[in-house]
C-alpha atoms as a PDB file:
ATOM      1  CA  UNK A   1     110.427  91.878  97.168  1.00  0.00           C
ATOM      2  CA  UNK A   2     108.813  94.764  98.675  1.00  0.00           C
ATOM      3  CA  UNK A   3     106.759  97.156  96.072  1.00  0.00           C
ATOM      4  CA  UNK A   4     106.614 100.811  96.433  1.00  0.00           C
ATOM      5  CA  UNK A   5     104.602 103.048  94.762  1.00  0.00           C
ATOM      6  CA  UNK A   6     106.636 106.616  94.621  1.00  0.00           C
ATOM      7  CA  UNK A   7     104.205 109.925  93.705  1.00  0.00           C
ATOM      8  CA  UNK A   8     105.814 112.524  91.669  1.00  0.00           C
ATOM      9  CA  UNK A   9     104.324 116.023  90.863  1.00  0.00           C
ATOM     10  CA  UNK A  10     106.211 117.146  87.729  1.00  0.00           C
ATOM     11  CA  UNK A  11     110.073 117.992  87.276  1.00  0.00           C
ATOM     12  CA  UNK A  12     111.800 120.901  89.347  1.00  0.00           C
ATOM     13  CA  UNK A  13     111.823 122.334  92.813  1.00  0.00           C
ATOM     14  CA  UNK A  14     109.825 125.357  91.850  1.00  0.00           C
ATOM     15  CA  UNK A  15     106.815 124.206  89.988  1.00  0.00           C
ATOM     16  CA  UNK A  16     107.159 120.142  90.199  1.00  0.00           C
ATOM     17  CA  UNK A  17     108.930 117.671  92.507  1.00  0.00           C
ATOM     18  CA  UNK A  18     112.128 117.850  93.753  1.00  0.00           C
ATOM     19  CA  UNK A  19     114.753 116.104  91.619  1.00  0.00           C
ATOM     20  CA  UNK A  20     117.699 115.959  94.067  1.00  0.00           C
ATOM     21  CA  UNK A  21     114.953 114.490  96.562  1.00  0.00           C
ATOM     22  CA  UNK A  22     113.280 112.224  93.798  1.00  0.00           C
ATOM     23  CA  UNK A  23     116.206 110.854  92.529  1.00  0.00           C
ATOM     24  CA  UNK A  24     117.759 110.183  95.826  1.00  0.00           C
ATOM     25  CA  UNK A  25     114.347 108.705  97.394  1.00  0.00           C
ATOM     26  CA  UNK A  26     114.539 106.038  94.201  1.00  0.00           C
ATOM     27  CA  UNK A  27     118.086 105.377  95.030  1.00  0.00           C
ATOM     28  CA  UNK A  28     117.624 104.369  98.431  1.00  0.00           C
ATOM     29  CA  UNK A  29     114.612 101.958  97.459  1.00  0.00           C
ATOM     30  CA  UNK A  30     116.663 100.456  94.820  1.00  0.00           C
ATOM     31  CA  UNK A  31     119.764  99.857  97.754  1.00  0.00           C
ATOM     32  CA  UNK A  32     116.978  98.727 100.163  1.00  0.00           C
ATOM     33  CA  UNK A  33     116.273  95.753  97.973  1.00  0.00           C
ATOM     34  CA  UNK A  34     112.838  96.841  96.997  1.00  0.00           C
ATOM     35  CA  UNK A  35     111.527  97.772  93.488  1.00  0.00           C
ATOM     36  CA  UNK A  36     109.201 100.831  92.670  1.00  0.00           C
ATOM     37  CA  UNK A  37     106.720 102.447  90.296  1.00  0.00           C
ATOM     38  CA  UNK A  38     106.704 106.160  89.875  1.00  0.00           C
ATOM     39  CA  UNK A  39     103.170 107.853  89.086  1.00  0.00           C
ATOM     40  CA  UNK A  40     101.658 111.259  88.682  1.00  0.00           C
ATOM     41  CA  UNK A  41      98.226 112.552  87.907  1.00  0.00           C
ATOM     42  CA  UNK A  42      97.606 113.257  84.624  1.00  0.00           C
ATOM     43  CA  UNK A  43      97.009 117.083  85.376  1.00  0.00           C
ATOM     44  CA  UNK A  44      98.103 120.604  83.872  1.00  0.00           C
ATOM     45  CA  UNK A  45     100.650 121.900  86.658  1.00  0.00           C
ATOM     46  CA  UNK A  46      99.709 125.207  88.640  1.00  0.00           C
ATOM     47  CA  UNK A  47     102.153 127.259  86.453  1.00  0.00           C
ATOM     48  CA  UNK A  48     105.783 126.812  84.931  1.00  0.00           C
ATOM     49  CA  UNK A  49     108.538 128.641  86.237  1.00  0.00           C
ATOM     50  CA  UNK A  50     112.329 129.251  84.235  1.00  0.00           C
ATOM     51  CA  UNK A  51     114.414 127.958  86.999  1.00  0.00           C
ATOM     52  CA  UNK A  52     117.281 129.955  85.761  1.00  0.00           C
ATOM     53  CA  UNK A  53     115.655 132.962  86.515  1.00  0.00           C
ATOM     54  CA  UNK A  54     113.379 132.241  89.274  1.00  0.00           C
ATOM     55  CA  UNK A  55     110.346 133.632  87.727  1.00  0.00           C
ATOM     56  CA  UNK A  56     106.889 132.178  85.711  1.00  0.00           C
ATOM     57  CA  UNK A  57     106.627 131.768  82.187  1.00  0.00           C
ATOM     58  CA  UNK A  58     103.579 131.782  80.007  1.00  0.00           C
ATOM     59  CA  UNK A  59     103.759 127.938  79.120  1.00  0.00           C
ATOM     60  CA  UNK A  60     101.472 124.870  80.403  1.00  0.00           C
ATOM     61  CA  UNK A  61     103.007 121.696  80.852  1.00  0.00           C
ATOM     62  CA  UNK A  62     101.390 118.289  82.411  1.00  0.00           C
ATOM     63  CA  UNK A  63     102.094 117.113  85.619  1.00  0.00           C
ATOM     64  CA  UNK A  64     102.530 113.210  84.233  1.00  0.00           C
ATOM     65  CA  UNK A  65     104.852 114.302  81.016  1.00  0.00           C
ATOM     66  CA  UNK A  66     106.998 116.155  83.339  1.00  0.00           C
ATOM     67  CA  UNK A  67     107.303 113.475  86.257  1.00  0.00           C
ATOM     68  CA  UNK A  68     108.334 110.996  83.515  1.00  0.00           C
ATOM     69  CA  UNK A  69     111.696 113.270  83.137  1.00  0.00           C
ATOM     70  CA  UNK A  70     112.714 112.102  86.615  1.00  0.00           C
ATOM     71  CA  UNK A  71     111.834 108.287  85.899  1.00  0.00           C
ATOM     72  CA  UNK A  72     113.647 107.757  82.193  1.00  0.00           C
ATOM     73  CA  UNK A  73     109.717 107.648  81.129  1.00  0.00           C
ATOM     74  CA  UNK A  74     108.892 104.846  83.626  1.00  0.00           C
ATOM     75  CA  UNK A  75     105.828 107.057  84.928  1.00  0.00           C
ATOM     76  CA  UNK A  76     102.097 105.716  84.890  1.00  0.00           C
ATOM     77  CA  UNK A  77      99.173 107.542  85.854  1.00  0.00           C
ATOM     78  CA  UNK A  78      97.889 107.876  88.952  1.00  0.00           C
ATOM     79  CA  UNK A  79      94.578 106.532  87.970  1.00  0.00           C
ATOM     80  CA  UNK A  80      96.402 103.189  87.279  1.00  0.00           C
ATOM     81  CA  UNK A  81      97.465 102.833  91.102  1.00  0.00           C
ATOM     82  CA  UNK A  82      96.555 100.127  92.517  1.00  0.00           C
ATOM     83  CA  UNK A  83      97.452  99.556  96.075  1.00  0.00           C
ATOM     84  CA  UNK A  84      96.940  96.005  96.385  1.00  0.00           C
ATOM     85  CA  UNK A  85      99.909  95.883  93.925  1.00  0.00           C
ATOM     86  CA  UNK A  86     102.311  97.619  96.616  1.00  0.00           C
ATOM     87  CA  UNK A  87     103.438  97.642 100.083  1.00  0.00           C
ATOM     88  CA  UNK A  88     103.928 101.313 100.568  1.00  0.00           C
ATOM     89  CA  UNK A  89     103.813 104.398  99.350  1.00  0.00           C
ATOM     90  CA  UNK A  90     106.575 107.283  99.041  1.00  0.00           C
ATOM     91  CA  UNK A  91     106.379 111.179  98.337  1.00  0.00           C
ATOM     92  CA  UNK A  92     108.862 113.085  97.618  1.00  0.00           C
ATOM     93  CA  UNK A  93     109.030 117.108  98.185  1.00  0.00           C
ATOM     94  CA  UNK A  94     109.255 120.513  95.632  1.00  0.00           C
ATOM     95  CA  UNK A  95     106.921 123.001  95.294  1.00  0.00           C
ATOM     96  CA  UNK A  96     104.496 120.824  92.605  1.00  0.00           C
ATOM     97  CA  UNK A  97     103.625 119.183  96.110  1.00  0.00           C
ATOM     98  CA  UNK A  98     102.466 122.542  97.072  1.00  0.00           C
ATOM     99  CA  UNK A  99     100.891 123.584  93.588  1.00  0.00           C
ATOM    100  CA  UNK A 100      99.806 120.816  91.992  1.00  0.00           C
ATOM    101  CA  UNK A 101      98.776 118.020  94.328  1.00  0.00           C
ATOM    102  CA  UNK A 102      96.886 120.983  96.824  1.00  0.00           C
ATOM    103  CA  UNK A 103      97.471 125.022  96.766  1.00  0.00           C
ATOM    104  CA  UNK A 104      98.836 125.560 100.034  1.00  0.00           C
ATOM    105  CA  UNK A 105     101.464 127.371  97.985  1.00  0.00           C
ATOM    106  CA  UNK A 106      98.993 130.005  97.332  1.00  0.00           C
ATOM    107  CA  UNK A 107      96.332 129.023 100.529  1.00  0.00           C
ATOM    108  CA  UNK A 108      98.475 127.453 103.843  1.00  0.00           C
ATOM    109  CA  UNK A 109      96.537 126.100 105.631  1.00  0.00           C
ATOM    110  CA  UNK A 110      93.374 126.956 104.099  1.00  0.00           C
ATOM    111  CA  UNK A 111      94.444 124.790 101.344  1.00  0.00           C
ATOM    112  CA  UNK A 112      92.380 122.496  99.507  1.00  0.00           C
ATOM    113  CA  UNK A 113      94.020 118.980  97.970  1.00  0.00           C
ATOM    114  CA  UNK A 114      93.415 116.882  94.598  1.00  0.00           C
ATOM    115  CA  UNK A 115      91.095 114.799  95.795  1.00  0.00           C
ATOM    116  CA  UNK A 116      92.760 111.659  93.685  1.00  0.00           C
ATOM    117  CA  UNK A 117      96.235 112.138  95.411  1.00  0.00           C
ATOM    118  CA  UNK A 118      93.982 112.238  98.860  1.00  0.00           C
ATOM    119  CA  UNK A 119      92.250 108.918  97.824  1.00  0.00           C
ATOM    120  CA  UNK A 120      95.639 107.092  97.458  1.00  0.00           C
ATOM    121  CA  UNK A 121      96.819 108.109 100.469  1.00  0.00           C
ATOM    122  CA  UNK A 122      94.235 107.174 102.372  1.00  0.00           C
ATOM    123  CA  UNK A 123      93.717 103.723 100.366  1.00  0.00           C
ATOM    124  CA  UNK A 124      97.386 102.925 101.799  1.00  0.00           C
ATOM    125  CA  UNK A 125      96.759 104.377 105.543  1.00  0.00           C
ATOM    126  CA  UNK A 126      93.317 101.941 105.345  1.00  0.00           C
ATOM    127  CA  UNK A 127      95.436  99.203 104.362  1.00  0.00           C
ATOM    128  CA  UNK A 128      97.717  99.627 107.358  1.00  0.00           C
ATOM    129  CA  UNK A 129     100.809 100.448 104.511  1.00  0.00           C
ATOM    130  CA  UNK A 130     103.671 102.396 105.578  1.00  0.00           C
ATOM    131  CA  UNK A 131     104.322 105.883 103.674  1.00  0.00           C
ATOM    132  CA  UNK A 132     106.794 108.302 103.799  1.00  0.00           C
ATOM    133  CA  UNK A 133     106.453 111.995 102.883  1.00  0.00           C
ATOM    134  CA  UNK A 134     109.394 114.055 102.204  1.00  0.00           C
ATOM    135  CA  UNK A 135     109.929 118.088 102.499  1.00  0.00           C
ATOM    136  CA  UNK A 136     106.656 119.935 101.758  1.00  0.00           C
ATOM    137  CA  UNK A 137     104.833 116.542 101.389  1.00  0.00           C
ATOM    138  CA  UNK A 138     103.615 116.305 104.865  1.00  0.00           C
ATOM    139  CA  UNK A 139     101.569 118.990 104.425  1.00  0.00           C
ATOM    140  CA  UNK A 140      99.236 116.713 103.159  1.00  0.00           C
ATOM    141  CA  UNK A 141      99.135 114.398 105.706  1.00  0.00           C
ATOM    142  CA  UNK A 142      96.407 116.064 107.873  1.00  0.00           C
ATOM    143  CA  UNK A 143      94.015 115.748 104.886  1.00  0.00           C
ATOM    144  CA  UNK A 144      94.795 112.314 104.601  1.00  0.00           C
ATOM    145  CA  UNK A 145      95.229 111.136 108.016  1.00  0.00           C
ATOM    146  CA  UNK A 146      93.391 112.886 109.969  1.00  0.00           C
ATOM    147  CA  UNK A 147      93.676 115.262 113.496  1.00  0.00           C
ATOM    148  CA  UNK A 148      96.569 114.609 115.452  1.00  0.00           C
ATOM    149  CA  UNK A 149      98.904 112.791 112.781  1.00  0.00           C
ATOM    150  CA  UNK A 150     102.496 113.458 113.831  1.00  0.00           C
ATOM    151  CA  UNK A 151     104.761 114.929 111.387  1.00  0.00           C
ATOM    152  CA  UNK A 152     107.396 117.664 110.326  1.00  0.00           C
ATOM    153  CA  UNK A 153     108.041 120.037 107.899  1.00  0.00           C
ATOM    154  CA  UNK A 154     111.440 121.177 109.737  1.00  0.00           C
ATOM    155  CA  UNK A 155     111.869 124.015 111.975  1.00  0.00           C
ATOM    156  CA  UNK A 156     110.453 126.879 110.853  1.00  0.00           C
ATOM    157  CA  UNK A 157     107.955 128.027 113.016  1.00  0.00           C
ATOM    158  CA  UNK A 158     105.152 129.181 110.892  1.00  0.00           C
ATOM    159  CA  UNK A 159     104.795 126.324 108.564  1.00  0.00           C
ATOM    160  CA  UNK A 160     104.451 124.145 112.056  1.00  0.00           C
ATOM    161  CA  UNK A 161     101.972 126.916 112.859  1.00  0.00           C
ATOM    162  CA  UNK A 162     100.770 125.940 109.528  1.00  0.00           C
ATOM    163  CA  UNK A 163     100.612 122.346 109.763  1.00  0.00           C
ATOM    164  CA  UNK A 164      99.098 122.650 113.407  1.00  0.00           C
ATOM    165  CA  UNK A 165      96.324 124.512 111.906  1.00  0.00           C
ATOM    166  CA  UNK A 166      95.306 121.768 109.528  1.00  0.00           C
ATOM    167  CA  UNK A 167      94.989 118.957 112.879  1.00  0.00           C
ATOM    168  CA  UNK A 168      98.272 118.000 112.394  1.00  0.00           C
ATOM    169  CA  UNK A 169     101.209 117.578 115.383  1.00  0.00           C
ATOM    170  CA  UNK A 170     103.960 119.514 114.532  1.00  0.00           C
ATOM    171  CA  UNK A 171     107.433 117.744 115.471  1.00  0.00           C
ATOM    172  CA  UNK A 172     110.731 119.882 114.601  1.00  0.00           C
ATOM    173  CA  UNK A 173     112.944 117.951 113.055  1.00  0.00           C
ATOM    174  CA  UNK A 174     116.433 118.618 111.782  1.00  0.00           C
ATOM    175  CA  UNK A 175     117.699 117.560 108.297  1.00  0.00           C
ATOM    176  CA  UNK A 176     119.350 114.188 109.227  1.00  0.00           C
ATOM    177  CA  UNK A 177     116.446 112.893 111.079  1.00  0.00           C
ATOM    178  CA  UNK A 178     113.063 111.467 110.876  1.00  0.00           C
ATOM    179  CA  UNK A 179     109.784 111.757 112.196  1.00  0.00           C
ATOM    180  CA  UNK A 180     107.916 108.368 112.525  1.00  0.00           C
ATOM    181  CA  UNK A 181     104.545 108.197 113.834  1.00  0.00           C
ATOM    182  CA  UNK A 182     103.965 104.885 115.076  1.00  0.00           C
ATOM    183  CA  UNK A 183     100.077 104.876 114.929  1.00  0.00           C
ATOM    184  CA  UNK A 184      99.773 105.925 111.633  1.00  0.00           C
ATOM    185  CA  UNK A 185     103.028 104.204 109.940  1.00  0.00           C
ATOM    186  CA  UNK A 186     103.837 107.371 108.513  1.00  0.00           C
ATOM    187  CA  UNK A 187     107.542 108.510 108.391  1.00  0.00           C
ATOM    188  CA  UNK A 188     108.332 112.463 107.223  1.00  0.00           C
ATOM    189  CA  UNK A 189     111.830 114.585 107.336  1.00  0.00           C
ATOM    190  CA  UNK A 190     112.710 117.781 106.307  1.00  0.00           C
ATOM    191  CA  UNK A 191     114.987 117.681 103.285  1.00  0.00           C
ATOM    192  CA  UNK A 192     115.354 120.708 101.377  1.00  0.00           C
ATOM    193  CA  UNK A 193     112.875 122.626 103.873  1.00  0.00           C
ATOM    194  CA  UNK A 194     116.661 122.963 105.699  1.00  0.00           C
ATOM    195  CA  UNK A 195     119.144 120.956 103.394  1.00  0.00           C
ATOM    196  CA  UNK A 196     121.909 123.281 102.115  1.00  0.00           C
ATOM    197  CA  UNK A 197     123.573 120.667 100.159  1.00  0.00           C
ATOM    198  CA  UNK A 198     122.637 117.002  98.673  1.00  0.00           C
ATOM    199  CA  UNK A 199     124.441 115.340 101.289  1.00  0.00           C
ATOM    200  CA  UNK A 200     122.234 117.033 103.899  1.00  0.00           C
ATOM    201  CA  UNK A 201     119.061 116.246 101.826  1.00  0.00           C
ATOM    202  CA  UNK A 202     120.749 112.337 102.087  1.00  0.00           C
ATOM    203  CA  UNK A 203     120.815 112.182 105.033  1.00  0.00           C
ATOM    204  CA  UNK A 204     117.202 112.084 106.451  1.00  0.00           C
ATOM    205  CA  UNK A 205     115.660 110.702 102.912  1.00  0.00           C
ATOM    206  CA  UNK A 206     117.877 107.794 103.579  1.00  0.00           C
ATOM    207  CA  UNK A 207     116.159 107.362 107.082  1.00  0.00           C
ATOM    208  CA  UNK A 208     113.041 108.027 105.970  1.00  0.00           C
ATOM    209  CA  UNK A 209     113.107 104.918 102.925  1.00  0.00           C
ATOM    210  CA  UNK A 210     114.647 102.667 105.301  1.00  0.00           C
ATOM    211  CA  UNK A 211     112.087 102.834 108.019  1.00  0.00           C
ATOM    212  CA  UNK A 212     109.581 102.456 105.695  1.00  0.00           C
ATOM    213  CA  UNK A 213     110.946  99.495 103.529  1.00  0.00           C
ATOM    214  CA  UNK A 214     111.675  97.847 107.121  1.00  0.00           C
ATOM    215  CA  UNK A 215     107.980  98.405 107.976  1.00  0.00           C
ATOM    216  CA  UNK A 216     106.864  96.532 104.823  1.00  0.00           C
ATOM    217  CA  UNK A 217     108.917  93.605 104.257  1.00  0.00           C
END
């Protein structure tokens, strides 16, 4: 059975991953026949936002308390990933992508990345594994892959710009659709950088964990 090793960064769109994209990303694995691990870095996040009203609050919360939320507590830490142990590796989106595994929420493409999150990416490129990064998530491909790695973070023209600017190959891509670069065995779509709705956000994540499933059975 293949393994996959999913990376969450906390529990909400605006200061940790993605729920509607986690959620449905751990779905599709399950349907695809595969298992998977969830694990986050065992990190204060950026900053913790009230997502009823939109805006920050004074608390602190860990990255790895809030990620296990999202996996009914079924959430190790990053420093226990081993990539022997898996066949590929899945991120999904939300801002904690963009605050808490690098700050190109506060930095674009001057943005630096957690160095551990880097690592494990680049342990699974070395190892020829697939991935697949969802929404924001690609962003971080250029630090871990290198100049000329093909992905997409959608259609908006300045985060290509963005992307670009980092060595990366800006594709547009709409919401039902993927990105795959070949070379680097890297798939990426767009989610809720366009989706209006969770069927929309479906529709490429579905793409996305099949192509990558396919690549590593």
């Amino acid at each position: 059975m293949t393994n996959v090793a999913v990376l969450l960064s906390g529990s909400g769109f605006l200061d940790g991953a993605e729920i509607n994209e986690a959620v449905l990303t751990l779905l599709h694995v399950t349907k695809q026949g595969a298992s998977y691990q969830c694990f986050a870095p065992d990190i204060a996040q950026m900053h913790v936002v009230d997502h009823a009203s939109g805006e920050a609050t004074e608390e602190t919360r860990n990255v790895l308390t809030e990620s296990a939320r999202i996996a009914r507590g079924e959430v190790k830490p990053l420093s226990e990933l081993n990539v022997d142990d898996f066949d590929a590796l899945l991120l999904p989106g939300g801002f904690g992508v963009a605050k808490n595994f690098c700050d190109f929420a506060v930095k674009g493409a001057e943005m630096t990345a957690n160095a551990d999150v880097v690592a494990i990416g680049k342990a699974f490129a070395a190892a020829g594994k697939p991935a697949g990064y969802i929404c924001i998530a690609p962003v971080l491909t250029p630090h871990v892959y290198g100049a000329g790695v093909h992905g997409t973070l959608g259609t908006d023209a300045d985060m290509a710009q963005a992307f670009e600017a980092m060595g990366g190959t800006h594709v547009n891509c709409n919401v039902d659709d993927i990105v795959v670069d070949e070379a680097h065995r890297l798939v990426t779509t767009p989610a809720y950088m366009l989706a209006e709705n969770l069927v929309q956000a479906e529709q490429g994540i579905s793409k996305l964990v099949e192509k990558v499933v396919h690549w590593s059975a």
